[in-house]
C-alpha atoms as a PDB file:
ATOM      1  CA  UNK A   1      14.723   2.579  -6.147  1.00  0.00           C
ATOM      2  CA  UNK A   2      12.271   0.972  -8.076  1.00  0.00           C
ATOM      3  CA  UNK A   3       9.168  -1.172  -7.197  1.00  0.00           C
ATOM      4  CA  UNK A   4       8.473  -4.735  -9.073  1.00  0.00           C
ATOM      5  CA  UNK A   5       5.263  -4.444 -10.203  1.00  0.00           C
ATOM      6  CA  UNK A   6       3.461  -6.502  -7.874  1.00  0.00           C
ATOM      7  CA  UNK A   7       4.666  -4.545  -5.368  1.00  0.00           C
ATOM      8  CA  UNK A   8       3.445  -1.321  -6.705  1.00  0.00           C
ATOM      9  CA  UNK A   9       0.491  -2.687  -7.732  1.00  0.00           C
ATOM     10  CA  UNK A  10      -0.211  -3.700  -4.083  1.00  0.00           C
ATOM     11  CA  UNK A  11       0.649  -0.509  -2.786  1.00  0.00           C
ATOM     12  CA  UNK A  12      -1.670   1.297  -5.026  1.00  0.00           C
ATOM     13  CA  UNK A  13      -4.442  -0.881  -3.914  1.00  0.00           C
ATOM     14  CA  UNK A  14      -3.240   0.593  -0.049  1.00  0.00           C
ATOM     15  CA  UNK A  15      -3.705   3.855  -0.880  1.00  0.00           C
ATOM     16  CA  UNK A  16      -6.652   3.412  -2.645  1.00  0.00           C
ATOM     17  CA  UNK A  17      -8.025   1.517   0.624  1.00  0.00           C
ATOM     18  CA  UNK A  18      -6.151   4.230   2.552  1.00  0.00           C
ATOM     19  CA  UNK A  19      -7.588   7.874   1.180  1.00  0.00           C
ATOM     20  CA  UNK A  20     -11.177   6.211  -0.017  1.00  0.00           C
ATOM     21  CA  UNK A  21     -12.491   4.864   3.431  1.00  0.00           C
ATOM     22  CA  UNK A  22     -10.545   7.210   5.775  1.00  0.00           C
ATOM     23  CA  UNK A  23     -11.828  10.544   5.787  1.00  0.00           C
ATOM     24  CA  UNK A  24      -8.394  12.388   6.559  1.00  0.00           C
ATOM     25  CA  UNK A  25      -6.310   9.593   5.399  1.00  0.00           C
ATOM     26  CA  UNK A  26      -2.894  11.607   7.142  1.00  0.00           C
ATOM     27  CA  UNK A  27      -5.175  11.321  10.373  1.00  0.00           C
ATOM     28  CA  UNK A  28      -7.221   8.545  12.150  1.00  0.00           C
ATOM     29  CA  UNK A  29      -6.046   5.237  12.191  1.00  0.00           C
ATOM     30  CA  UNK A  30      -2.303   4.942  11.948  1.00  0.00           C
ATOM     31  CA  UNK A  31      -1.340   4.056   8.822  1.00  0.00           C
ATOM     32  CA  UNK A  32       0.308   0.750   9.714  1.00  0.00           C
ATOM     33  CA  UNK A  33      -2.872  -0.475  11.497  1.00  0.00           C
ATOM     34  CA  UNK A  34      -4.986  -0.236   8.707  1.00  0.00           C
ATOM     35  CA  UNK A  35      -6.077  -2.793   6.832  1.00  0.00           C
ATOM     36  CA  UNK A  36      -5.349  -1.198   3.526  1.00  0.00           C
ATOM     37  CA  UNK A  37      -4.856  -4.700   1.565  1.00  0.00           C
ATOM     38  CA  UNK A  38      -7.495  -7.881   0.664  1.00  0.00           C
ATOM     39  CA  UNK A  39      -6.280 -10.762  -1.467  1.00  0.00           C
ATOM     40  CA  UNK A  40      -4.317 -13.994  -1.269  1.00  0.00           C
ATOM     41  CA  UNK A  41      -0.964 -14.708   0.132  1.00  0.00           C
ATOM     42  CA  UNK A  42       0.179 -15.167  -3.917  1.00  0.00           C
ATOM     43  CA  UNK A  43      -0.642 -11.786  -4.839  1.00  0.00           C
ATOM     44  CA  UNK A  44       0.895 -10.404  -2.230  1.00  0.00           C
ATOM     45  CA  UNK A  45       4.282 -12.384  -2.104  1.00  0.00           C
ATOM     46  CA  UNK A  46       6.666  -9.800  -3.624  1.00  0.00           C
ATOM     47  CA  UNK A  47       4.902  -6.986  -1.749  1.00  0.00           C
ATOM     48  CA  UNK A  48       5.855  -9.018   1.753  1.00  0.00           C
ATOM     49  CA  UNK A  49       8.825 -10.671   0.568  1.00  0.00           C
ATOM     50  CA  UNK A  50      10.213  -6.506  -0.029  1.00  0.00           C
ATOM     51  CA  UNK A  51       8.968  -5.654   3.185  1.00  0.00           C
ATOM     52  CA  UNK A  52       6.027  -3.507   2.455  1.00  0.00           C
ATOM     53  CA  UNK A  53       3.225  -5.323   3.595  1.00  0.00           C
ATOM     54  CA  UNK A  54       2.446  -7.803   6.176  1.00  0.00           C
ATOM     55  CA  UNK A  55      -0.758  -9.989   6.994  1.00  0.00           C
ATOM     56  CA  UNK A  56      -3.106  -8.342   9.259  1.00  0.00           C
ATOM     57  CA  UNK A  57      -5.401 -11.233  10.223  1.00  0.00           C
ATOM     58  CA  UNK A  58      -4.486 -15.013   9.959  1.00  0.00           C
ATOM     59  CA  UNK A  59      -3.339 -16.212   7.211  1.00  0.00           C
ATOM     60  CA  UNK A  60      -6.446 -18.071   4.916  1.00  0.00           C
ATOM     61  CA  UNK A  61      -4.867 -21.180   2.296  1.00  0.00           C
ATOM     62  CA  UNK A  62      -6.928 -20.530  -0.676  1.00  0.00           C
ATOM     63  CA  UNK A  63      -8.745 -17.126   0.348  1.00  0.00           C
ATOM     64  CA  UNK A  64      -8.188 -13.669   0.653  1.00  0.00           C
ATOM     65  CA  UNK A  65      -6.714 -12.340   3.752  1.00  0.00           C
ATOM     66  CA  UNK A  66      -6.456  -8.835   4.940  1.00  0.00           C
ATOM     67  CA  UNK A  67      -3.010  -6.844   4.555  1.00  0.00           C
ATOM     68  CA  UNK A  68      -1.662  -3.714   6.402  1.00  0.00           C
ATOM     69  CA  UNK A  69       1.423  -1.981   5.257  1.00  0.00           C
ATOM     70  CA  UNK A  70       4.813  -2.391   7.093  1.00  0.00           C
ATOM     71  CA  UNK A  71       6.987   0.758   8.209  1.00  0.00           C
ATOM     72  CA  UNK A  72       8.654   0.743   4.861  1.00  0.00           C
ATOM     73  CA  UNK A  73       5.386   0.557   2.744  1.00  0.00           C
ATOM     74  CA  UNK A  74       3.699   3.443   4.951  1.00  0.00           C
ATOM     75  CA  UNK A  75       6.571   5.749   3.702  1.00  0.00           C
ATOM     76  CA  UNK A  76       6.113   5.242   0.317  1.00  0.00           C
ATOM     77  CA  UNK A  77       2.243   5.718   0.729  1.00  0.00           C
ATOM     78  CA  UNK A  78       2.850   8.883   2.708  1.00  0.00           C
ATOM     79  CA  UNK A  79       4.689  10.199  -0.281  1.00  0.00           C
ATOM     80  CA  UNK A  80       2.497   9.645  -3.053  1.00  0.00           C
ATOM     81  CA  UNK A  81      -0.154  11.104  -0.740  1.00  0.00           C
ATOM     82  CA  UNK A  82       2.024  14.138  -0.341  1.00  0.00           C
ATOM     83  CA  UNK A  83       2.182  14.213  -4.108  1.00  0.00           C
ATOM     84  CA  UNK A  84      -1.323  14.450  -4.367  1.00  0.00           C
ATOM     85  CA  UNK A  85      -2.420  10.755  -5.277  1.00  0.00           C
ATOM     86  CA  UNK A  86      -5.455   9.312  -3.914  1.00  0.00           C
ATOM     87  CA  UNK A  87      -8.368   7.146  -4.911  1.00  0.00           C
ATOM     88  CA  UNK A  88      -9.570  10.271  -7.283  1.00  0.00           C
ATOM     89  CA  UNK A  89      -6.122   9.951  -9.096  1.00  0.00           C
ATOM     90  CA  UNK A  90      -6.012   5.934  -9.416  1.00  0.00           C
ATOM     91  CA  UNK A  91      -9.492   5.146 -10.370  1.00  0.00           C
ATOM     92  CA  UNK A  92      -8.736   7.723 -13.164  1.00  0.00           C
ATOM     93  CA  UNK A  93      -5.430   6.121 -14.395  1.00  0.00           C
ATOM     94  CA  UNK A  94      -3.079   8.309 -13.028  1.00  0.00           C
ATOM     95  CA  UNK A  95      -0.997   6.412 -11.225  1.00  0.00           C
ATOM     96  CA  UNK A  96       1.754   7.137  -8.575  1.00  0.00           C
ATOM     97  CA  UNK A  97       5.267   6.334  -9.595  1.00  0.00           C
ATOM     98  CA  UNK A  98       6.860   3.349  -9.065  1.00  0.00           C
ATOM     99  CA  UNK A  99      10.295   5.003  -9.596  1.00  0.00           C
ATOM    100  CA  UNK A 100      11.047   6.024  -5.545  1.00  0.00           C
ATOM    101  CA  UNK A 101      13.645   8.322  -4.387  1.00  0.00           C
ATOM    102  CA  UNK A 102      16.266   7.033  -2.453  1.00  0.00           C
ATOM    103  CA  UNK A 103      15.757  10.002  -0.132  1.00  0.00           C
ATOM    104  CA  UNK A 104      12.144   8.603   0.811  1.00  0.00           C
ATOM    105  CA  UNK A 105      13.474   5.484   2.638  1.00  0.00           C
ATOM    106  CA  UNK A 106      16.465   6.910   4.165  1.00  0.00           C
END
Protein backbone atom coordinates (compact mmCIF):
# COMPACT_ATOMS: atom_id res chain seq x y z
CA UNK A 1 0.00 0.00 0.00
CA UNK A 2 0.99 3.31 -0.62
CA UNK A 3 0.30 6.68 1.16
CA UNK A 4 -0.87 9.97 -0.95
CA UNK A 5 1.34 12.39 0.01
CA UNK A 6 -0.66 14.38 2.24
CA UNK A 7 -1.19 11.59 4.10
CA UNK A 8 2.37 10.75 4.66
CA UNK A 9 3.24 14.02 5.09
CA UNK A 10 0.77 14.20 8.04
CA UNK A 11 1.93 11.18 9.50
CA UNK A 12 5.46 12.28 9.54
CA UNK A 13 4.48 15.37 11.31
CA UNK A 14 2.84 12.52 14.10
CA UNK A 15 5.82 10.98 14.65
CA UNK A 16 7.75 13.85 14.76
CA UNK A 17 5.16 15.18 17.53
CA UNK A 18 5.20 11.57 18.79
CA UNK A 19 9.17 10.62 19.56
CA UNK A 20 10.19 14.59 20.12
CA UNK A 21 7.86 15.48 23.16
CA UNK A 22 7.38 11.94 24.60
CA UNK A 23 10.28 10.71 26.27
CA UNK A 24 9.69 6.86 25.52
CA UNK A 25 7.47 7.47 22.65
CA UNK A 26 6.46 3.26 22.72
CA UNK A 27 5.42 4.22 26.42
CA UNK A 28 3.33 6.99 28.14
CA UNK A 29 0.46 8.27 26.57
CA UNK A 30 -1.21 5.84 24.23
CA UNK A 31 -0.50 6.56 21.00
CA UNK A 32 -4.05 7.27 19.84
CA UNK A 33 -4.56 9.86 22.63
CA UNK A 34 -1.92 11.97 21.68
CA UNK A 35 -2.21 14.90 20.08
CA UNK A 36 0.46 14.23 17.55
CA UNK A 37 -1.13 16.66 14.73
CA UNK A 38 -1.75 20.84 14.56
CA UNK A 39 -3.11 22.39 11.40
CA UNK A 40 -6.35 23.01 9.54
CA UNK A 41 -9.08 20.70 8.58
CA UNK A 42 -7.62 21.26 4.65
CA UNK A 43 -4.35 19.91 5.35
CA UNK A 44 -5.50 17.22 6.95
CA UNK A 45 -8.42 16.04 4.61
CA UNK A 46 -6.75 13.07 2.85
CA UNK A 47 -5.06 12.02 6.10
CA UNK A 48 -8.87 11.71 7.73
CA UNK A 49 -10.64 10.96 4.69
CA UNK A 50 -7.95 7.45 4.66
CA UNK A 51 -8.62 6.93 8.11
CA UNK A 52 -5.43 7.85 9.77
CA UNK A 53 -6.16 10.72 11.69
CA UNK A 54 -9.03 12.19 13.42
CA UNK A 55 -9.68 15.67 15.20
CA UNK A 56 -8.78 15.69 18.74
CA UNK A 57 -10.39 18.94 19.93
CA UNK A 58 -13.31 20.79 18.13
CA UNK A 59 -13.11 21.47 15.00
CA UNK A 60 -11.81 25.51 14.38
CA UNK A 61 -13.22 27.08 10.56
CA UNK A 62 -10.20 28.94 9.56
CA UNK A 63 -7.59 27.77 12.34
CA UNK A 64 -5.55 25.07 13.27
CA UNK A 65 -6.98 22.32 15.27
CA UNK A 66 -5.27 19.56 17.06
CA UNK A 67 -5.11 15.92 15.44
CA UNK A 68 -4.51 12.44 17.04
CA UNK A 69 -3.95 9.42 14.95
CA UNK A 70 -6.72 6.76 14.40
CA UNK A 71 -6.05 2.88 14.98
CA UNK A 72 -4.89 2.59 11.44
CA UNK A 73 -2.44 5.62 11.53
CA UNK A 74 -0.91 4.38 15.02
CA UNK A 75 0.20 1.17 13.12
CA UNK A 76 1.94 2.73 10.57
CA UNK A 77 3.69 5.09 13.17
CA UNK A 78 4.57 2.08 15.30
CA UNK A 79 6.39 0.72 12.32
CA UNK A 80 8.49 3.39 11.20
CA UNK A 81 9.36 3.73 14.89
CA UNK A 82 10.36 0.11 14.88
CA UNK A 83 12.46 0.95 11.86
CA UNK A 84 14.27 3.38 13.66
CA UNK A 85 12.63 6.79 12.49
CA UNK A 86 12.14 9.53 14.81
CA UNK A 87 12.40 13.28 15.01
CA UNK A 88 16.46 12.77 14.72
CA UNK A 89 15.78 10.99 11.30
CA UNK A 90 13.07 13.58 9.84
CA UNK A 91 14.53 16.84 10.78
CA UNK A 92 17.60 15.38 8.92
CA UNK A 93 15.75 14.37 5.67
CA UNK A 94 15.53 10.91 6.08
CA UNK A 95 12.28 10.16 5.79
CA UNK A 96 10.13 7.01 6.56
CA UNK A 97 8.64 5.28 3.59
CA UNK A 98 5.54 5.92 2.27
CA UNK A 99 5.55 2.54 0.44
CA UNK A 100 3.67 0.26 3.49
CA UNK A 101 3.54 -3.40 3.63
CA UNK A 102 0.42 -4.96 3.33
CA UNK A 103 1.44 -7.13 6.28
CA UNK A 104 1.46 -3.89 8.61
CA UNK A 105 -2.34 -3.33 8.40
CA UNK A 106 -3.46 -6.80 8.36
Amino acid sequence: MKLRKSEHMALMEALRRRTRFIGDPTGGRHITAAWTGLGSATYYKQAQEGGYMEIATAASSGFSTWWRLTWKGAVIVAFWIGQGFDYKTIEANKIPPAEIPETVLA
